[in-house]
N, C-alpha and C. Protein backbone atom coordinates (compact mmCIF):
# COMPACT_ATOMS: atom_id res chain seq x y z
N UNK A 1 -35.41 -27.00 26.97
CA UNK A 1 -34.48 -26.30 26.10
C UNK A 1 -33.17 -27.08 26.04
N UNK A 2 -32.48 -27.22 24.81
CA UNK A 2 -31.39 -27.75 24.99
C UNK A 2 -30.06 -27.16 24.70
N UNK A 3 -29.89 -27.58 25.55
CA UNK A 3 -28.20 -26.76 25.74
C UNK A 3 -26.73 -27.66 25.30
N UNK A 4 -25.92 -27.20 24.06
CA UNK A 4 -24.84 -27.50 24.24
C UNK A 4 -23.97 -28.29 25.19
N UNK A 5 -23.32 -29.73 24.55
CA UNK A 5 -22.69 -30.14 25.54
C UNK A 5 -21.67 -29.24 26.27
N UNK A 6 -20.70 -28.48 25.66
CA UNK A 6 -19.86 -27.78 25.97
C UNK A 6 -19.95 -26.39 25.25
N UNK A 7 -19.00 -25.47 25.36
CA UNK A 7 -19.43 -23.88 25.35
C UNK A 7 -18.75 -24.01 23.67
N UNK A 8 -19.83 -23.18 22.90
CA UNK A 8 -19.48 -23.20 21.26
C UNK A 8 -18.74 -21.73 21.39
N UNK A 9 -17.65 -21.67 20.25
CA UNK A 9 -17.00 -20.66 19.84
C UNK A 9 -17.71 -20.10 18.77
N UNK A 10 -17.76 -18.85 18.80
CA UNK A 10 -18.43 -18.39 17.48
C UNK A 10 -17.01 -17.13 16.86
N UNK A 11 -16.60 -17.08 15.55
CA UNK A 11 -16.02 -16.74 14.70
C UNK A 11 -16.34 -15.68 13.62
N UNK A 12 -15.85 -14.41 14.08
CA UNK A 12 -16.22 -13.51 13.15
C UNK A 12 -15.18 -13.88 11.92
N UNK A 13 -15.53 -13.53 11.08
CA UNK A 13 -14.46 -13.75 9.58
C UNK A 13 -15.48 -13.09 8.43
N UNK A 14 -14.29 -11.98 7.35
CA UNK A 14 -14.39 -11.02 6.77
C UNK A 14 -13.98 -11.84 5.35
N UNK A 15 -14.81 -11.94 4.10
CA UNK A 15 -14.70 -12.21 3.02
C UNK A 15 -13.84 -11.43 2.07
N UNK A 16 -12.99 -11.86 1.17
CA UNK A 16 -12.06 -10.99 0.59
C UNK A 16 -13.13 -10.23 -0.45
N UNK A 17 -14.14 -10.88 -0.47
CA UNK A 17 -15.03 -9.51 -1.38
C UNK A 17 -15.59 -8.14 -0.62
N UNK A 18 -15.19 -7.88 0.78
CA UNK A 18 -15.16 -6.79 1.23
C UNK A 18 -14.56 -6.11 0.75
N UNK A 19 -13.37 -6.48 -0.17
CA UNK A 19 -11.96 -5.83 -0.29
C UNK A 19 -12.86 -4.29 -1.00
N UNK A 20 -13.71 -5.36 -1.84
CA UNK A 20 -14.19 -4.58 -3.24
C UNK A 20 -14.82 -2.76 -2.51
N UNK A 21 -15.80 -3.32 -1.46
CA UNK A 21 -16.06 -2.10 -0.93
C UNK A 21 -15.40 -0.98 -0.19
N UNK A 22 -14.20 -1.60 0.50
CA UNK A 22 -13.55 -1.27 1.58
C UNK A 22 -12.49 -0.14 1.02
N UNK A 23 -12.10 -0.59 -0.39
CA UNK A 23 -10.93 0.24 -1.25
C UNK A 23 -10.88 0.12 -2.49
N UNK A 24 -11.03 -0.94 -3.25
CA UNK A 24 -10.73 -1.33 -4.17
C UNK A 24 -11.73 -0.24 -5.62
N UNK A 25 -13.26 -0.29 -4.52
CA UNK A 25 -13.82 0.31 -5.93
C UNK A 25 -14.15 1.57 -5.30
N UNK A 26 -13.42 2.29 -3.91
CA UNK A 26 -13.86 3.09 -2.85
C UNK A 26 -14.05 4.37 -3.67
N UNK A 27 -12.26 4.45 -4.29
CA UNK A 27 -11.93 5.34 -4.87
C UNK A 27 -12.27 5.74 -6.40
N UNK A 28 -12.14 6.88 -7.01
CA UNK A 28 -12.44 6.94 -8.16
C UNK A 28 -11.57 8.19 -8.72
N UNK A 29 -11.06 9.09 -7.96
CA UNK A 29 -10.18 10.18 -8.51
C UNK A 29 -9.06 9.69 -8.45
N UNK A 30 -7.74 10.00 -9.41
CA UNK A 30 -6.40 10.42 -8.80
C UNK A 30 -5.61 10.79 -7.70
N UNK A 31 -6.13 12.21 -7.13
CA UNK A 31 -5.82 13.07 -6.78
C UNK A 31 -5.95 12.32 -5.08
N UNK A 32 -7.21 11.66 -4.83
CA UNK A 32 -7.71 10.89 -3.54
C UNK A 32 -6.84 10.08 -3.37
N UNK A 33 -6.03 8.72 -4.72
CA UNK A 33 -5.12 7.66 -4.23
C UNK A 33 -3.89 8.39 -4.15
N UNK A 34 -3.22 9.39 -4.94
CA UNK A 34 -1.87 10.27 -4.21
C UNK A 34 -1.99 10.12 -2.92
N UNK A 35 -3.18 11.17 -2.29
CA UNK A 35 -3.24 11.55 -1.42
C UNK A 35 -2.73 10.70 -0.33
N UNK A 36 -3.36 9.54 -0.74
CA UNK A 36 -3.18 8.00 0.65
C UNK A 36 -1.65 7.65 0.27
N UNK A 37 -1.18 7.51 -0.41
CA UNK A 37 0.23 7.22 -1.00
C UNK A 37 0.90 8.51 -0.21
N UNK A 38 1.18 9.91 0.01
CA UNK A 38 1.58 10.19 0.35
C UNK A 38 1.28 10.74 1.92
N UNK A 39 0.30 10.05 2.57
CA UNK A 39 -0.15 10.15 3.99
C UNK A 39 0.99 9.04 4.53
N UNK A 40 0.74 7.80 4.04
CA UNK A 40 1.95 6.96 4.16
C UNK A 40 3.55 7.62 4.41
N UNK A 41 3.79 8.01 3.42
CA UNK A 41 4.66 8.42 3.33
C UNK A 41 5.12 9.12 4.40
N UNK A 42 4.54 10.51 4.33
CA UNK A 42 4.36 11.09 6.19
C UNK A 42 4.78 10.60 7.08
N UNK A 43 3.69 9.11 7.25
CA UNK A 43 3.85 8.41 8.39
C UNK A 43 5.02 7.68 8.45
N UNK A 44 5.71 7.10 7.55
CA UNK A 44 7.01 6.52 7.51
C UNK A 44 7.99 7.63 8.00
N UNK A 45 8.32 8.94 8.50
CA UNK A 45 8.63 9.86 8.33
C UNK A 45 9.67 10.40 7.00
N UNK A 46 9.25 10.13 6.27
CA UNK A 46 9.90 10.32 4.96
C UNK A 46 10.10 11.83 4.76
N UNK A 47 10.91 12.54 4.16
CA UNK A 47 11.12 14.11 4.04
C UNK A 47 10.90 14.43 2.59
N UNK A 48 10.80 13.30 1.80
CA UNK A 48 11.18 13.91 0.38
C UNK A 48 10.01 12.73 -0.34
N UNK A 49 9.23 13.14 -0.84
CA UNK A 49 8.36 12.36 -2.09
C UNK A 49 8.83 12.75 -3.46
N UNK A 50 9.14 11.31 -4.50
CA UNK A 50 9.12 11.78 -5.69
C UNK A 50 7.94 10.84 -6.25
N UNK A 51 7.29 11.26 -7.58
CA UNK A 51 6.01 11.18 -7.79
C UNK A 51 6.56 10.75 -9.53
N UNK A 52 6.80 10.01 -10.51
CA UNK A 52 6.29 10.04 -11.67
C UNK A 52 5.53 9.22 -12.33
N UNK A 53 5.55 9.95 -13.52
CA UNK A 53 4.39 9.69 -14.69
C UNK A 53 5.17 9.14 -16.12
N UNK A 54 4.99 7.95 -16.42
CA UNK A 54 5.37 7.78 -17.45
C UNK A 54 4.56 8.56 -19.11
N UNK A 55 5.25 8.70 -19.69
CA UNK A 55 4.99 9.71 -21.17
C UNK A 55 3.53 9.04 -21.43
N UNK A 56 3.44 7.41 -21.36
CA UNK A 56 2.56 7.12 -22.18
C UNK A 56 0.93 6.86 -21.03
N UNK A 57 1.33 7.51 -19.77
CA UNK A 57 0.38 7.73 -18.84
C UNK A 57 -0.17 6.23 -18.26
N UNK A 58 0.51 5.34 -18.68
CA UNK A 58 0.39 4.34 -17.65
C UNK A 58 1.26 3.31 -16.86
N UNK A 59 1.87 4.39 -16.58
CA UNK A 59 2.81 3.95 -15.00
C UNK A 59 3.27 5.11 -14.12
N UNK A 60 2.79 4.81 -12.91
CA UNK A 60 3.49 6.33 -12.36
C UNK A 60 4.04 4.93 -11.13
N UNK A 61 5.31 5.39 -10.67
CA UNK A 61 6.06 5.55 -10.09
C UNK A 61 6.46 6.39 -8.33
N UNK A 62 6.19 6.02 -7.31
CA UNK A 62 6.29 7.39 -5.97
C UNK A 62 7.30 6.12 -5.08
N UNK A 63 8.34 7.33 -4.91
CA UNK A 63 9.26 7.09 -4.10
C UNK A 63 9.58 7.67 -2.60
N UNK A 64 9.74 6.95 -1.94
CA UNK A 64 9.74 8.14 -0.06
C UNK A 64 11.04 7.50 0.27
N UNK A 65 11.53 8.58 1.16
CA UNK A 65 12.79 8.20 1.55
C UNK A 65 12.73 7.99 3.07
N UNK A 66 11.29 7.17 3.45
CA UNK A 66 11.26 7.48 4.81
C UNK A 66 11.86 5.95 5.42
N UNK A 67 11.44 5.14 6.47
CA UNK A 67 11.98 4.63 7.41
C UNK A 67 11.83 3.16 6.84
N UNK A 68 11.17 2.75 5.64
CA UNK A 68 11.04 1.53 4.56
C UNK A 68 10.07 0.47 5.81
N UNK A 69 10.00 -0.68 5.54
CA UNK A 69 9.06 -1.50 5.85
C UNK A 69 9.96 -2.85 6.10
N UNK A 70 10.36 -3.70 7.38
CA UNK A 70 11.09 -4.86 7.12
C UNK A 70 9.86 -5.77 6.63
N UNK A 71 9.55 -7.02 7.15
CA UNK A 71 8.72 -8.26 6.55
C UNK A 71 8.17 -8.45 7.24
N UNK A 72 8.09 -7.99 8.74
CA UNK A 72 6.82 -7.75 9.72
C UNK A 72 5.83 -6.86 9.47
N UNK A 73 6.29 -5.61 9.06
CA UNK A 73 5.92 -4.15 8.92
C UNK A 73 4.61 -4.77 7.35
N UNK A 74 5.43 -5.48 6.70
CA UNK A 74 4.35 -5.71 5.15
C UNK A 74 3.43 -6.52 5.62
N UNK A 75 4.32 -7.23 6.33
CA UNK A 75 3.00 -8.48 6.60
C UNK A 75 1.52 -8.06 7.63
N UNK A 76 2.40 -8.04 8.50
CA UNK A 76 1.33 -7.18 9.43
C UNK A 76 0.68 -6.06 9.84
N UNK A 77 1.24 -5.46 8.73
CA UNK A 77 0.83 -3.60 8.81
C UNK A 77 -0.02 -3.22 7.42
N UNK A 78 1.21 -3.20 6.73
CA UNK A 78 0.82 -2.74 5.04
C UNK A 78 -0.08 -4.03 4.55
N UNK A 79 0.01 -5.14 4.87
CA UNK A 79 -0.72 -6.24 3.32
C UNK A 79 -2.23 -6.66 4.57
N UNK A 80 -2.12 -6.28 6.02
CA UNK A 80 -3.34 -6.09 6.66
C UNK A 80 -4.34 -4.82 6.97
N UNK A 81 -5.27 -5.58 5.79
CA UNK A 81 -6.25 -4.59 5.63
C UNK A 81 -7.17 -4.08 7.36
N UNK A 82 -7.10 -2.78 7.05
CA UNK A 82 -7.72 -2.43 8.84
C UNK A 82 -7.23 -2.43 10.23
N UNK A 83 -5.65 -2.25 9.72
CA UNK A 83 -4.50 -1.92 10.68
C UNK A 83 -4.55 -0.52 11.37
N UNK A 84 -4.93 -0.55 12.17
CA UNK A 84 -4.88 1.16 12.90
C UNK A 84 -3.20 1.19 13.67
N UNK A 85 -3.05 2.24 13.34
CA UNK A 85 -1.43 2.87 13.72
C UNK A 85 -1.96 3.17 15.18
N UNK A 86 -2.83 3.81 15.75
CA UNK A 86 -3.25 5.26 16.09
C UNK A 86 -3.56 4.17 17.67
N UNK A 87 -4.56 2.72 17.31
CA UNK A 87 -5.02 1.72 18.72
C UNK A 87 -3.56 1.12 18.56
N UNK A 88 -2.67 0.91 18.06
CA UNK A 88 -1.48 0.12 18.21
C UNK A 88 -0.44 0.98 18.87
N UNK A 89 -0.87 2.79 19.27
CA UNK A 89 -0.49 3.29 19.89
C UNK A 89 0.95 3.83 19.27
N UNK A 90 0.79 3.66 18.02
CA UNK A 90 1.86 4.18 17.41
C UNK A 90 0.97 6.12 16.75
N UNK A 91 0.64 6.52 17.43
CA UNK A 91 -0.24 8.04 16.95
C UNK A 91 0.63 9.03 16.54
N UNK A 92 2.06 8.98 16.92
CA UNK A 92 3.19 9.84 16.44
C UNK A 92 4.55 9.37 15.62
N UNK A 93 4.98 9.72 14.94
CA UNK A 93 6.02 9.25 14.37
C UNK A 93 7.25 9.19 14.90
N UNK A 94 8.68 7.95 15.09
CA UNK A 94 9.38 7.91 15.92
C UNK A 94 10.24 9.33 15.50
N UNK A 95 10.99 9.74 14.26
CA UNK A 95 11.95 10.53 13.68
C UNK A 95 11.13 11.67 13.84
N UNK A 96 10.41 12.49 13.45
CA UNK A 96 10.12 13.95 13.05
C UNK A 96 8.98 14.26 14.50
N UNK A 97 7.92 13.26 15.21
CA UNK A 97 7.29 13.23 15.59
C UNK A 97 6.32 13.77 15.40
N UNK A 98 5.19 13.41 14.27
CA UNK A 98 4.79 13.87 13.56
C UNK A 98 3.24 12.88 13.66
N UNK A 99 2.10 13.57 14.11
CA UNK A 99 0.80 13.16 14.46
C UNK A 99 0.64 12.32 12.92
N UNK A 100 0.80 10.83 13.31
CA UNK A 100 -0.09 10.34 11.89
C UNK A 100 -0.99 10.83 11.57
N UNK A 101 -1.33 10.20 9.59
CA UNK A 101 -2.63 10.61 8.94
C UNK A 101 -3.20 9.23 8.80
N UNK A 102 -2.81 7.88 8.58
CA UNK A 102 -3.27 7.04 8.29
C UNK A 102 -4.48 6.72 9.59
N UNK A 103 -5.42 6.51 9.20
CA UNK A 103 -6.53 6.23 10.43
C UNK A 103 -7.27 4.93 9.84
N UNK A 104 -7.86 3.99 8.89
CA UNK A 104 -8.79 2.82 9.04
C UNK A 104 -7.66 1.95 8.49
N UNK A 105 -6.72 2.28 7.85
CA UNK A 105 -5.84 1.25 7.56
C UNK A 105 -6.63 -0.12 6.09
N UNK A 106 -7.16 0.94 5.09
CA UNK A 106 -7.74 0.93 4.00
C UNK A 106 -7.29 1.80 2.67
N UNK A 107 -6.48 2.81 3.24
CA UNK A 107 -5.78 3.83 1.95
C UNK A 107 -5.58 2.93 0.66
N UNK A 108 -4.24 1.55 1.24
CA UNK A 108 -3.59 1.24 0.71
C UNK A 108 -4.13 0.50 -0.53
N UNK A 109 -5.68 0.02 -0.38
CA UNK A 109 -6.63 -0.44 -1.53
C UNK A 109 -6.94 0.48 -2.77
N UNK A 110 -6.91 1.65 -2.24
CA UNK A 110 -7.27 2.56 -3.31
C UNK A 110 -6.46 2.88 -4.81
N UNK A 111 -5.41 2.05 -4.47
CA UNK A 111 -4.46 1.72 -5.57
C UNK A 111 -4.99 0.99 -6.67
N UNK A 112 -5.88 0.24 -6.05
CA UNK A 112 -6.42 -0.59 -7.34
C UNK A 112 -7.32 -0.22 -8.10
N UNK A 113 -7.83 1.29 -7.61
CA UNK A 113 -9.07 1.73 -8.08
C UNK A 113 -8.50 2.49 -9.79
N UNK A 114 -6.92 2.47 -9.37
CA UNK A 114 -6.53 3.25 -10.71
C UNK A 114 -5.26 2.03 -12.06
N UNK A 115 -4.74 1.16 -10.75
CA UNK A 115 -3.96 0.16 -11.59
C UNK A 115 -4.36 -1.11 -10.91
N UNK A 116 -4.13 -1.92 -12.18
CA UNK A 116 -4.26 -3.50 -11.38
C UNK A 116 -2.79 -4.16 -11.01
N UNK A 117 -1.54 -3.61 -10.81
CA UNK A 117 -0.11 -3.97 -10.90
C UNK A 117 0.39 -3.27 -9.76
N UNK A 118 0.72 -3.59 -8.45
CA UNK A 118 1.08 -2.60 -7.53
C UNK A 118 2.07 -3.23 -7.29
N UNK A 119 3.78 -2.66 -7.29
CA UNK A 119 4.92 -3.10 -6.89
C UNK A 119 5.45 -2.51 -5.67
N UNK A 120 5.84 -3.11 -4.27
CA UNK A 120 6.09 -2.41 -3.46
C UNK A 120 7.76 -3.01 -3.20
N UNK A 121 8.27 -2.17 -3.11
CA UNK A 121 9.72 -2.32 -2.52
C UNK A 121 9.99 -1.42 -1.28
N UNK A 122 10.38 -1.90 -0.38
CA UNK A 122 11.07 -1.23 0.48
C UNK A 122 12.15 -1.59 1.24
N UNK A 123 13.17 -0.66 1.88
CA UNK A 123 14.24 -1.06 2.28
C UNK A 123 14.67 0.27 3.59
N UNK A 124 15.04 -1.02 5.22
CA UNK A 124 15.42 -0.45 6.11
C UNK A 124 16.59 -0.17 6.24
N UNK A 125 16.91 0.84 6.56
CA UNK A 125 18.43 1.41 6.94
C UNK A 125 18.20 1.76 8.31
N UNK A 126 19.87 1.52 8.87
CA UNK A 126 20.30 2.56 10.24
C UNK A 126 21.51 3.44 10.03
N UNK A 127 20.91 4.71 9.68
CA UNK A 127 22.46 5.61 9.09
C UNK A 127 23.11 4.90 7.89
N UNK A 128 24.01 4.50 7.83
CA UNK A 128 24.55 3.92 6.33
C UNK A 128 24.35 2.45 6.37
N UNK A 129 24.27 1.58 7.35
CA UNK A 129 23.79 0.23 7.01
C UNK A 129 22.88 -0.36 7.01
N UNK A 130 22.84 -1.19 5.69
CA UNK A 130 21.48 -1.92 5.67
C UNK A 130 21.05 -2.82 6.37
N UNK A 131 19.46 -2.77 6.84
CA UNK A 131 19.12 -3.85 7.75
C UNK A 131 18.30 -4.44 7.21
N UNK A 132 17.38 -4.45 6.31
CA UNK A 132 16.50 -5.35 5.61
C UNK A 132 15.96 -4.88 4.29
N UNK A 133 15.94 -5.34 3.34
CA UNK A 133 14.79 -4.92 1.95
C UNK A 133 13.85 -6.04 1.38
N UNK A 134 12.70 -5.44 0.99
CA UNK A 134 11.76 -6.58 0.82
C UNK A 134 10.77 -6.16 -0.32
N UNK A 135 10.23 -6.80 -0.77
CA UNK A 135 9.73 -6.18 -2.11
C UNK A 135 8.19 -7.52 -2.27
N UNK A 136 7.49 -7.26 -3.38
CA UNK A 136 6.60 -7.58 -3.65
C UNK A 136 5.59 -7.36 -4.48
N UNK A 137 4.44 -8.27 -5.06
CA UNK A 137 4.04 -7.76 -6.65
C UNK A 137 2.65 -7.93 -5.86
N UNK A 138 1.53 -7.11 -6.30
CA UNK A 138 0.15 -7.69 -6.10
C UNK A 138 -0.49 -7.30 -7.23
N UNK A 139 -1.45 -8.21 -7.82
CA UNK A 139 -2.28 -8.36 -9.04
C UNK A 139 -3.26 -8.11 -8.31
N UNK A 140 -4.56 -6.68 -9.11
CA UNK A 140 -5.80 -6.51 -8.57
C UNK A 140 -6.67 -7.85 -9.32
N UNK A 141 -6.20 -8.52 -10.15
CA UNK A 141 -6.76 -9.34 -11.25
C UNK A 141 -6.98 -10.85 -10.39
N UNK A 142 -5.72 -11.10 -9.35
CA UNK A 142 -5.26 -12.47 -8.86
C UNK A 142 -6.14 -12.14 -7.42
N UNK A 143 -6.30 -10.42 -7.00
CA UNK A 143 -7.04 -10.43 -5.76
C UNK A 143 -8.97 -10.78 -6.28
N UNK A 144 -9.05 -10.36 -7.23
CA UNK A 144 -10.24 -10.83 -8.24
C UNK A 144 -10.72 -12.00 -8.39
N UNK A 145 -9.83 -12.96 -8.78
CA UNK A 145 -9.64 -14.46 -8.73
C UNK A 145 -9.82 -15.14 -7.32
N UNK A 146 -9.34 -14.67 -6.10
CA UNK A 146 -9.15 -15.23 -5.06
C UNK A 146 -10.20 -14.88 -4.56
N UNK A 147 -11.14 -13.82 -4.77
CA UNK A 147 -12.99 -13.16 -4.14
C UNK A 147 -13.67 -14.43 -4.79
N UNK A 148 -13.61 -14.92 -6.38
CA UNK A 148 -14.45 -15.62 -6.88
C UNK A 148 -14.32 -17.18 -5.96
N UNK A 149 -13.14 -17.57 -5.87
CA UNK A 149 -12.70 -19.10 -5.10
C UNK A 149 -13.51 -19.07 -4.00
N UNK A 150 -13.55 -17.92 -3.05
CA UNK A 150 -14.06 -17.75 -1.89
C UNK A 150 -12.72 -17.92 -1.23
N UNK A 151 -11.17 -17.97 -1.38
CA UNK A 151 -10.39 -17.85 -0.63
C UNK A 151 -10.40 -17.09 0.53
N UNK A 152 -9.82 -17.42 1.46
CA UNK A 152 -9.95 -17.22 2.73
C UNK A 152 -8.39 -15.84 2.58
N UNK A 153 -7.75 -15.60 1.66
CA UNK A 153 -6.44 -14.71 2.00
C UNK A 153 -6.04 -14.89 0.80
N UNK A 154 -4.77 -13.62 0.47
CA UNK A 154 -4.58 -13.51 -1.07
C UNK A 154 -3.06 -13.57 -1.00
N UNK A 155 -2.21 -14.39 -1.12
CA UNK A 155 -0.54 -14.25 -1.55
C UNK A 155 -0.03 -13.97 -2.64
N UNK A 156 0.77 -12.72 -2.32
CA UNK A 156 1.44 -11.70 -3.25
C UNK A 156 2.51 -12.42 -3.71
N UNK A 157 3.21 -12.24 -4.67
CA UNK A 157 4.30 -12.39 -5.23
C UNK A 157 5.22 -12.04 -4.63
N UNK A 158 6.45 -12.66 -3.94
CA UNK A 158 7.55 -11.83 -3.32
C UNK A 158 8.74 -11.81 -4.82
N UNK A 159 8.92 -10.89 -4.47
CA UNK A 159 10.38 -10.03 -5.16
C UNK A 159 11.88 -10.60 -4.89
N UNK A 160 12.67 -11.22 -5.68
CA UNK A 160 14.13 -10.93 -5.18
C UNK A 160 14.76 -10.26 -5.05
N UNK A 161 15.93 -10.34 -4.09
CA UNK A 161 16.50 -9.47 -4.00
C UNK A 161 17.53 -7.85 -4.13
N UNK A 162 17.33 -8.81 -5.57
CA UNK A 162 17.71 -8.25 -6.75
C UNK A 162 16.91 -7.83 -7.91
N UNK A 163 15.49 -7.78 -7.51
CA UNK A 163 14.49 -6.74 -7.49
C UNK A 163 14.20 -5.70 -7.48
N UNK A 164 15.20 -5.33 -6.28
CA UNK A 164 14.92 -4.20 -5.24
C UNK A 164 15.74 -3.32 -5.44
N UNK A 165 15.03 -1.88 -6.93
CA UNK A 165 16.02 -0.99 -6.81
C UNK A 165 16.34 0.24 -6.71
N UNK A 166 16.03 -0.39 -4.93
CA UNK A 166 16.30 1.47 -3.71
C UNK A 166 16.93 1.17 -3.11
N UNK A 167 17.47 2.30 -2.18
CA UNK A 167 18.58 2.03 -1.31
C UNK A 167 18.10 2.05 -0.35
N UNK A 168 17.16 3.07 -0.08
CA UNK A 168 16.58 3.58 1.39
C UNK A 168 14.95 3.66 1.14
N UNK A 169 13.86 3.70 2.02
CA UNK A 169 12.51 4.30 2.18
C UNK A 169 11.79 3.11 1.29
N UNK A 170 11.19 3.62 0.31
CA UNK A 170 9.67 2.99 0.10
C UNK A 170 9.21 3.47 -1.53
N UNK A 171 9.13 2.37 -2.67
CA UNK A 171 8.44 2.96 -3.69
C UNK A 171 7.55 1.80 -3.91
N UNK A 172 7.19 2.44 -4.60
CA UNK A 172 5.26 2.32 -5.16
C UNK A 172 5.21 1.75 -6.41
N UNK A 173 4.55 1.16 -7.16
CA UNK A 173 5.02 0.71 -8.81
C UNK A 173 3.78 0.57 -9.38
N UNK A 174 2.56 1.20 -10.18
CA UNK A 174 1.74 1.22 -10.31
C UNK A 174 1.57 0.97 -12.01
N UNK A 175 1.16 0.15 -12.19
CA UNK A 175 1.46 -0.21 -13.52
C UNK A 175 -0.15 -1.28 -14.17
N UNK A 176 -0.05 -1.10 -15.43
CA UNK A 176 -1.40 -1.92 -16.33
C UNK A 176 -2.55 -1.27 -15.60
N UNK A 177 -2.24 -0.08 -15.83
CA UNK A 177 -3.31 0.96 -15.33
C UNK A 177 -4.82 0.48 -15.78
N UNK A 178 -5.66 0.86 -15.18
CA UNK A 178 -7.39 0.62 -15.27
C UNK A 178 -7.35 1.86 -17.13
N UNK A 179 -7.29 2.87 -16.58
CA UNK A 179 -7.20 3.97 -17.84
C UNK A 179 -6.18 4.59 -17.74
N UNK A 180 -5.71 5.19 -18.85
CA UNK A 180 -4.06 6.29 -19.05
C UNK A 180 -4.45 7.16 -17.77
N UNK A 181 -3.46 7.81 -17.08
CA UNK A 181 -3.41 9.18 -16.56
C UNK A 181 -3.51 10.02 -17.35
N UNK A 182 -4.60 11.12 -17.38
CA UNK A 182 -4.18 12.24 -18.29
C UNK A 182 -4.89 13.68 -17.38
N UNK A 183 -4.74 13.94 -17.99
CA UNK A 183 -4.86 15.85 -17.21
C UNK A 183 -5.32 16.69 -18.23
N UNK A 184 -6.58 17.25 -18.44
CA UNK A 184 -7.02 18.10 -19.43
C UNK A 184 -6.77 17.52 -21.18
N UNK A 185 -7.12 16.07 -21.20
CA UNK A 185 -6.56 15.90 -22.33
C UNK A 185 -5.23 15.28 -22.68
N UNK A 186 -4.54 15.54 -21.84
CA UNK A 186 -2.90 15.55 -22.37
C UNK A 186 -2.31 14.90 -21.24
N UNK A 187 -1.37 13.77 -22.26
CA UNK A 187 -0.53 12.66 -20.74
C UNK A 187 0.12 14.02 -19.97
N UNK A 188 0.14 14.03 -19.00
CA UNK A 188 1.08 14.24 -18.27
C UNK A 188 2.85 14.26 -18.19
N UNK A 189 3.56 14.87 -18.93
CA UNK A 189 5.05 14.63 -18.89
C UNK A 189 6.00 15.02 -17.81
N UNK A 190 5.01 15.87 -16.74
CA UNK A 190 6.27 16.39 -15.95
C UNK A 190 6.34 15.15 -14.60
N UNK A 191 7.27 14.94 -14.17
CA UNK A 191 8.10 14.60 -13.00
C UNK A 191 8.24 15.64 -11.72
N UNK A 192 7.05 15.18 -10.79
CA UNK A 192 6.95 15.77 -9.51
C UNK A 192 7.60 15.87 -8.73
N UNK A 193 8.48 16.25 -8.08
CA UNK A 193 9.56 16.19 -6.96
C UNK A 193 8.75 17.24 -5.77
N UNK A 194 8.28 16.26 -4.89
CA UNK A 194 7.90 17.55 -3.82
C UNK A 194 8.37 17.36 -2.24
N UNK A 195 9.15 18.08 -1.89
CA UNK A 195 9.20 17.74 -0.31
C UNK A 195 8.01 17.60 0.59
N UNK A 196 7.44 17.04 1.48
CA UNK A 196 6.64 17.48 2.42
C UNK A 196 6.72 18.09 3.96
């Protein structure tokens, strides 16, 4: 039998066409990608969600006013797919202390199941001063492109700084929707404001 001169490494590695199963085509209601959008939210301890709908039903808009995301937090949390909060031992929230909802660290795909344009901005505060804002564009179209290459990883568009226009927490930018939002027929005109 022959044996290796020296001891081989073997390498698990995950194809970005998982993405497709994992989130991307997971979802299929509305009501399911809110849902993950505002579990987030939660978990950021955010107190206040605002939610809109543009007239012509393809752009909605969700804003949290919770604890925002610096450029570690996107990189290694939010833009990594299969991040558990819960083994990283983060299971409660630092401000409200509040049992996370996020559990496979896949929500955040389900965005694409309804737009191909996801804009994320967020921005850290401590009491009134700012400590970081960071922003960013992802194309479901360019994550599309990068499954066909066989790329090994997908780079988002970063945002300037002057991009970025929140003060505090975390919005969402959902835009070149898959289909209009509509509700019984009819766009949607009202503007959600809901505490949680």
């Amino acid at each position: 039998m022959l044996m290796p001169k020296k001891p081989q490494k073997f390498q698990l590695t995950i194809n970005l066409s998982v993405l497709n199963d994992l989130g991307i085509n997971l979802y299929s209601n509305l009501p399911a990608v809110i849902s993950e959008i505002v579990a987030n939210s939660w978990d950021a301890d955010a107190e206040n969600v605002n939610i809109q709908l543009e007239k012509s039903g393809l752009k909605m808009i969700i804003t949290d006013d919770g604890c925002g995301m610096n450029y570690s937090d996107i990189n290694d949390k939010y833009l990594h797919v299969g991040y558990k909060r819960r083994e990283a031992g983060l299971d409660v929230t630092p401000k409200h202390k509040r049992n996370v909802m996020g559990r496979k660290g896949i929500g955040k795909l389900s965005l694409f199941s309804i737009a191909n344009t996801i804009k994320v901005e967020s921005v850290v505060r401590s009491k009134s001063k700012l400590i970081e804002k960071n922003g960013l564009i992802l194309k479901g179209t360019d994550i599309e492109k990068s499954i066909k290459k066989n790329e090994p990883s997908y780079t988002p568009k970063v945002l300037n700084q002057n991009q970025i226009t929140i003060t505090k927490g975390t919005k969402i930018t959902l835009s070149d929707m898959r289909k209009p939002i509509i509700g019984n027929g009819k766009i949607s005109k009202k503007t959600i404001g809901s505490e949680i």
